[in-house]
N, C-alpha and C. Protein backbone atom coordinates (compact mmCIF):
# COMPACT_ATOMS: atom_id res chain seq x y z
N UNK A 1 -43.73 4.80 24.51
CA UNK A 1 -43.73 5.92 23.59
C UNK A 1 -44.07 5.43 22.19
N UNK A 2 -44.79 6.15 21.67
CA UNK A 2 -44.91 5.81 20.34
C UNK A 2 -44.09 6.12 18.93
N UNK A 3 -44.45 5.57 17.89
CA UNK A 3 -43.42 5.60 16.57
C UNK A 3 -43.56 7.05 16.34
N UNK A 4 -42.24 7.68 17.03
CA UNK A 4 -42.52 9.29 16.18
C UNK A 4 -42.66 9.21 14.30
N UNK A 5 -43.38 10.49 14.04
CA UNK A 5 -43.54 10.76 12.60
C UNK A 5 -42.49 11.00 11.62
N UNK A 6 -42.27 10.37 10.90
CA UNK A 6 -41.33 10.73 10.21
C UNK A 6 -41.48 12.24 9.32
N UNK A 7 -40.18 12.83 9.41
CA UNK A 7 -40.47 14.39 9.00
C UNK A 7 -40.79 14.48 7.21
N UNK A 8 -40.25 13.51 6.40
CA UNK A 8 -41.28 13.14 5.12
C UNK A 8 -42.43 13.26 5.55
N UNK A 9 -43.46 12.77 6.27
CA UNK A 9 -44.47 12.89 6.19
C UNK A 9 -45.42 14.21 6.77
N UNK A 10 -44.48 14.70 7.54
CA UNK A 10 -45.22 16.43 7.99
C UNK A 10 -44.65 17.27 7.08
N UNK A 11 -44.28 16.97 5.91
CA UNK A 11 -43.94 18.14 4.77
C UNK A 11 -45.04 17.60 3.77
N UNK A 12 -45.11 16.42 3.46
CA UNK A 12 -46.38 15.67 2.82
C UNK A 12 -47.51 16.36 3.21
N UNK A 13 -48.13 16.50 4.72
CA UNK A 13 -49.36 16.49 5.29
C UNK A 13 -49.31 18.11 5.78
N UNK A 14 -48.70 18.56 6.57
CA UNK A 14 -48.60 19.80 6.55
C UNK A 14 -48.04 21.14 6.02
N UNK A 15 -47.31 20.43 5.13
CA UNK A 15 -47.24 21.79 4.01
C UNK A 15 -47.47 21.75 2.46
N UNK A 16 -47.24 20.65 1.86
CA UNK A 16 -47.29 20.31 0.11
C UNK A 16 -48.89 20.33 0.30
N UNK A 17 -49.47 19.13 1.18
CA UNK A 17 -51.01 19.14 0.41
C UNK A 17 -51.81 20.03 0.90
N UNK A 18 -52.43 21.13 1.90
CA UNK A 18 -52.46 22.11 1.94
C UNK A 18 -52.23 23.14 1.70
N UNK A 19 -51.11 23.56 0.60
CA UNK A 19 -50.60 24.51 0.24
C UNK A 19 -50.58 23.99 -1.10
N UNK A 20 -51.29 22.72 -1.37
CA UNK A 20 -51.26 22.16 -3.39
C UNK A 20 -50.17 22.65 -3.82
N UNK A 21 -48.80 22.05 -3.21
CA UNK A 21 -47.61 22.42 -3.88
C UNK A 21 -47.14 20.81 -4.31
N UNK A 22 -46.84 20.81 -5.90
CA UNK A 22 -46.17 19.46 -5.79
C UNK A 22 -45.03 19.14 -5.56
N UNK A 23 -44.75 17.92 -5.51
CA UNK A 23 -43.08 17.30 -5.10
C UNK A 23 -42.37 18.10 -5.98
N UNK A 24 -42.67 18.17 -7.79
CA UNK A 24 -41.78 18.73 -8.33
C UNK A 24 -41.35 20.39 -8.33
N UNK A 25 -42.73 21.09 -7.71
CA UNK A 25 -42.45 22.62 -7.69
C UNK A 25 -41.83 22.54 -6.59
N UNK A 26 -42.22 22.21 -5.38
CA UNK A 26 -41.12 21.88 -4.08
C UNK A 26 -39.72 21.20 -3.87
N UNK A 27 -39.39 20.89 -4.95
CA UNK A 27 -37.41 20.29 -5.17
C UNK A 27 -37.49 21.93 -5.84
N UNK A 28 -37.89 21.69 -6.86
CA UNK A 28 -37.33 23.06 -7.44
C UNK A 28 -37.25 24.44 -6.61
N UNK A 29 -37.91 24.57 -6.00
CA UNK A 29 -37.92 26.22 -5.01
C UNK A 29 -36.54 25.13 -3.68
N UNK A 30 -36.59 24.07 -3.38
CA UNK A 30 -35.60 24.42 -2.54
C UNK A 30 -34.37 23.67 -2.91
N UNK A 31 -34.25 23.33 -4.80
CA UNK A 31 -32.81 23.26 -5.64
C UNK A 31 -32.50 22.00 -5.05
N UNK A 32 -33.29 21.14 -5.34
CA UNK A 32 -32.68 19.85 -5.34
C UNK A 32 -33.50 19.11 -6.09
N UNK A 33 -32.82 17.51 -6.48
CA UNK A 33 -33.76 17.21 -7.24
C UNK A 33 -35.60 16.79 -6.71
N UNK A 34 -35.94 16.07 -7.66
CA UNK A 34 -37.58 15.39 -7.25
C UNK A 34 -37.04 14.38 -6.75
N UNK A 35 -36.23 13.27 -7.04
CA UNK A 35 -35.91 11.99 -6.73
C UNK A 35 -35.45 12.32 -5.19
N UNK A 36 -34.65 13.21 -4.88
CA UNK A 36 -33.90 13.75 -3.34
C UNK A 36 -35.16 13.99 -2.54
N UNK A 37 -36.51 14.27 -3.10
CA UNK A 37 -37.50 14.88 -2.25
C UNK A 37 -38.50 13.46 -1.80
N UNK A 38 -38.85 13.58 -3.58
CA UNK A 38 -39.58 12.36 -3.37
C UNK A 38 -39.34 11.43 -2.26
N UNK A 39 -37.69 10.90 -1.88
CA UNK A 39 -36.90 10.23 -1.16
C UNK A 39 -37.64 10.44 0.76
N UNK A 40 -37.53 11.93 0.59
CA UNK A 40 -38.19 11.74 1.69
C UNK A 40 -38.99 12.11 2.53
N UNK A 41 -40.29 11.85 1.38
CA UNK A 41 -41.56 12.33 1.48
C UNK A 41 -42.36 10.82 1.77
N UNK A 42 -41.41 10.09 0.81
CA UNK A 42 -42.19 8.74 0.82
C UNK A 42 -41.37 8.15 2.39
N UNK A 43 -40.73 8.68 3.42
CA UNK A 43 -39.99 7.95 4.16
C UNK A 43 -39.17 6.80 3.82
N UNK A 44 -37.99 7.11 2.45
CA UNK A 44 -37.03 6.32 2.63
C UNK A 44 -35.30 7.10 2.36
N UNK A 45 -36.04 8.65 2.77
CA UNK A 45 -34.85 9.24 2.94
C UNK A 45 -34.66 9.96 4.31
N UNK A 46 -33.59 10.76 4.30
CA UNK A 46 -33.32 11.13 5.59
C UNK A 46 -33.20 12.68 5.66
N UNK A 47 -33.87 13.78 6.70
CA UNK A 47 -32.98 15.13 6.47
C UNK A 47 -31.81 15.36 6.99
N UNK A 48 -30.96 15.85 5.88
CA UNK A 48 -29.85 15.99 6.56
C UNK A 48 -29.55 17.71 6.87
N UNK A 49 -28.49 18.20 7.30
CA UNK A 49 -28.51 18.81 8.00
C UNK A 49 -28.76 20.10 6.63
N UNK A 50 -28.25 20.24 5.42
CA UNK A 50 -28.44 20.79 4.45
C UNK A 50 -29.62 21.05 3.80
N UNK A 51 -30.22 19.67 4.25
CA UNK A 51 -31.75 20.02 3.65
C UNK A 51 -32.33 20.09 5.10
N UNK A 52 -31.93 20.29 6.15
CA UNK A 52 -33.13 21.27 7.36
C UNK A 52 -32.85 22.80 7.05
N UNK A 53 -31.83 22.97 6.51
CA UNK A 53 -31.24 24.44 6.44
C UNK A 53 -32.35 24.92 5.03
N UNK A 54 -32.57 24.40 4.14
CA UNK A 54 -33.44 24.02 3.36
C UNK A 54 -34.80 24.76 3.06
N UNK A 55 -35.35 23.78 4.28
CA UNK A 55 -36.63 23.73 4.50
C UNK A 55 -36.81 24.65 5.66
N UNK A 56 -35.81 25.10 6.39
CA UNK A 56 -36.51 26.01 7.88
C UNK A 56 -36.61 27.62 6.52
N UNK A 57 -35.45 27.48 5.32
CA UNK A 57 -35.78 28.80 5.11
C UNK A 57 -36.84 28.91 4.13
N UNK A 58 -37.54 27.81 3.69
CA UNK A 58 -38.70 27.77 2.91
C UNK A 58 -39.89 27.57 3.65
N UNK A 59 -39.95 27.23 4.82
CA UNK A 59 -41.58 27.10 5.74
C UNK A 59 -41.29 27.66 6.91
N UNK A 60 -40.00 28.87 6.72
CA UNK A 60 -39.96 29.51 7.94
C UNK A 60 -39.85 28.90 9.38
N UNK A 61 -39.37 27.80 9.29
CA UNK A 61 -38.76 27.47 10.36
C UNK A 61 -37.73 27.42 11.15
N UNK A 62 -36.92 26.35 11.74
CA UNK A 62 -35.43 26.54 12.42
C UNK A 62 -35.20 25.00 11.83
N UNK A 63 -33.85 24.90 11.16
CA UNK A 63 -33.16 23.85 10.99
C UNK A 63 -33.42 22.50 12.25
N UNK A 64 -32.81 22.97 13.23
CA UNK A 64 -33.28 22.48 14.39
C UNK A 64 -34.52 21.37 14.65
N UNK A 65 -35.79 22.02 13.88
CA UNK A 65 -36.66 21.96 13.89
C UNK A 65 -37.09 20.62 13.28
N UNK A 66 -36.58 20.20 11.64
CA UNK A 66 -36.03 19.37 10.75
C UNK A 66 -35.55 18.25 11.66
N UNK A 67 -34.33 18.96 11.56
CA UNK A 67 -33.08 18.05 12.57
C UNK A 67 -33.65 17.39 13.85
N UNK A 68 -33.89 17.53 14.27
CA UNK A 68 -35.16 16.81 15.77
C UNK A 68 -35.75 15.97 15.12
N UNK A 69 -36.65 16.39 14.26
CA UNK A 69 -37.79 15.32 13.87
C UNK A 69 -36.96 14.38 13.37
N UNK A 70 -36.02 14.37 12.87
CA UNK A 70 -35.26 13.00 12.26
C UNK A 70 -34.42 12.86 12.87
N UNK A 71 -34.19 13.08 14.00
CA UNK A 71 -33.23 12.71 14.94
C UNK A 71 -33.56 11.39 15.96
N UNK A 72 -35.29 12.10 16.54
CA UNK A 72 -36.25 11.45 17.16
C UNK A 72 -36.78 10.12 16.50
N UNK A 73 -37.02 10.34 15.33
CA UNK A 73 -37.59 8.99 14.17
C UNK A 73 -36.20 8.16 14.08
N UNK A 74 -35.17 8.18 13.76
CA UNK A 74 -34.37 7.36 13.34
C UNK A 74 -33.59 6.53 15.49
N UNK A 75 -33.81 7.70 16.00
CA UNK A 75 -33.48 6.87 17.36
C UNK A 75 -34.84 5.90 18.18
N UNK A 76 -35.73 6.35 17.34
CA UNK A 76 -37.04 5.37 18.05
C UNK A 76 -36.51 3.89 17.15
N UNK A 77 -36.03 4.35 15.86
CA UNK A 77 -36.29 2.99 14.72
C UNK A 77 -34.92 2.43 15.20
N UNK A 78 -33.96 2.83 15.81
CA UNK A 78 -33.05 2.02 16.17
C UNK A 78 -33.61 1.49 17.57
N UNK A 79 -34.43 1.71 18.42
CA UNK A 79 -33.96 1.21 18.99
C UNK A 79 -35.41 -0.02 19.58
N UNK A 80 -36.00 -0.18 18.50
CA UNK A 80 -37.20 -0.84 18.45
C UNK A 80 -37.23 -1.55 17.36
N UNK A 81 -36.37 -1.52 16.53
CA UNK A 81 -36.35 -2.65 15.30
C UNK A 81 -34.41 -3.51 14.78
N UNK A 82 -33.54 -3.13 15.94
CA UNK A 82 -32.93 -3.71 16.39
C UNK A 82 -32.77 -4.51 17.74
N UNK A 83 -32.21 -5.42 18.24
CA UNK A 83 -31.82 -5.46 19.08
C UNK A 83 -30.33 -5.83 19.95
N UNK A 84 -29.39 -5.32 18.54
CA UNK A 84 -28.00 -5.52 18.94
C UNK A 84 -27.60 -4.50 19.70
N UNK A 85 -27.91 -3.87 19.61
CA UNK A 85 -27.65 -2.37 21.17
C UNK A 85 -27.39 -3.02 22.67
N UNK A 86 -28.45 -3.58 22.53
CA UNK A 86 -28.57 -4.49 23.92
C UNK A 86 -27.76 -5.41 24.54
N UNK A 87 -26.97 -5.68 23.89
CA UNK A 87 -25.80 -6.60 23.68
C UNK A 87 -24.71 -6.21 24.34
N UNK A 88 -24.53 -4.88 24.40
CA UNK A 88 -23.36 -3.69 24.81
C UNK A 88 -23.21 -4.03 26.17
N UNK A 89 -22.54 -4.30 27.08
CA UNK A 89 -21.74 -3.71 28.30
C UNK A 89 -21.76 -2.85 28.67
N UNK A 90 -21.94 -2.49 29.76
CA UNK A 90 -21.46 -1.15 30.51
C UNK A 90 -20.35 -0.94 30.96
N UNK A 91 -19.27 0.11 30.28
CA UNK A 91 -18.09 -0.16 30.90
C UNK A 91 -18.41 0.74 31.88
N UNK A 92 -17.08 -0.18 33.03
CA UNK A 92 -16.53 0.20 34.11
C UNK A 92 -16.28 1.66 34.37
N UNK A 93 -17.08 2.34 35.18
CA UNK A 93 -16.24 4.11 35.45
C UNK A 93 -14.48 3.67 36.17
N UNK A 94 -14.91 2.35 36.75
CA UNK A 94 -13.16 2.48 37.21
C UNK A 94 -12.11 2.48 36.40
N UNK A 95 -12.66 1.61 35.16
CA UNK A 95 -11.50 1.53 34.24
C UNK A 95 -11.51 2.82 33.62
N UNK A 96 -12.42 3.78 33.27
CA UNK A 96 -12.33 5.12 32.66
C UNK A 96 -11.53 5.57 33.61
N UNK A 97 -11.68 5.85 34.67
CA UNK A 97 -11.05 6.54 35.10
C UNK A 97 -9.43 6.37 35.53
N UNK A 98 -9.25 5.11 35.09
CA UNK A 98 -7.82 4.50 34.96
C UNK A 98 -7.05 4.79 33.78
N UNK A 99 -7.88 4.84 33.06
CA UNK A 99 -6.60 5.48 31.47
C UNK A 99 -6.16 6.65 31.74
N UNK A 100 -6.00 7.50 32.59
CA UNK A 100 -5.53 8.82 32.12
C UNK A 100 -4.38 8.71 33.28
C-alpha cells in the first residue's frame, strides 16, 4: 500500500489553490490562527477532531471525512517508519480469559 496523502495537502491542492483562497483568508473564515493552518498545510500538523468539524462545515463535508484522512496517514507513518510495534507479543486468549 502506498503513503496515504496527508489531509494538509488535499486542502492545499484541492481547495485553497483552486479556489485562490489564501492560508490567511482560510484560518480566518474557519477562526483559527495562520500558524494552526499553516501547521497543517505544510504537513507538520495534525486534524484534530475540532478542526474536521471545521473544515466539513466550510467545504461541505463530514468531519469523518477529515478524521479518516488523518487517521489513515498517521497509521501508515506509524507503522512504516517505526519498528517498535513489532516487538509486542501476542497475548494469550487463555490468560484473557483467565482474569475474570
Amino acid at each position: 500500500m502506498k503513503q496515504p496523502t496527508h489531509p494538509g495537502k488535499i486542502i492545499k491542492e484541492d481547495y485553497l489553490e483552486p479556489l485562490s483562497i489564501t492560508i490567511k483568508d482560510m484560518s480566518e473564515s474557519l477562526g483559527v490562527s495562520r500558524k494552526t493552518l499553516s501547521k497543517i498545510i505544510n504537513e507538520r500538523g495534525s486534524i484534530t477532531p475540532d478542526m474536521a468539524l471545521r473544515l466539513s462545515r466550510a467545504f461541505d463535508t463530514t468531519p469523518i471525512f477529515w478524521l479518516n484522512l488523518q487517521k489513515n496517514y498517521d497509521l501508515w507513518q506509524a507503522e512504516h517508519i517505526s519498528e517498535a510495534w513489532q516487538m509486542v507479543k501476542p497475548i494469550s486468549t487463555e490468560l484473557l480469559h483467565n482474569q475474570g
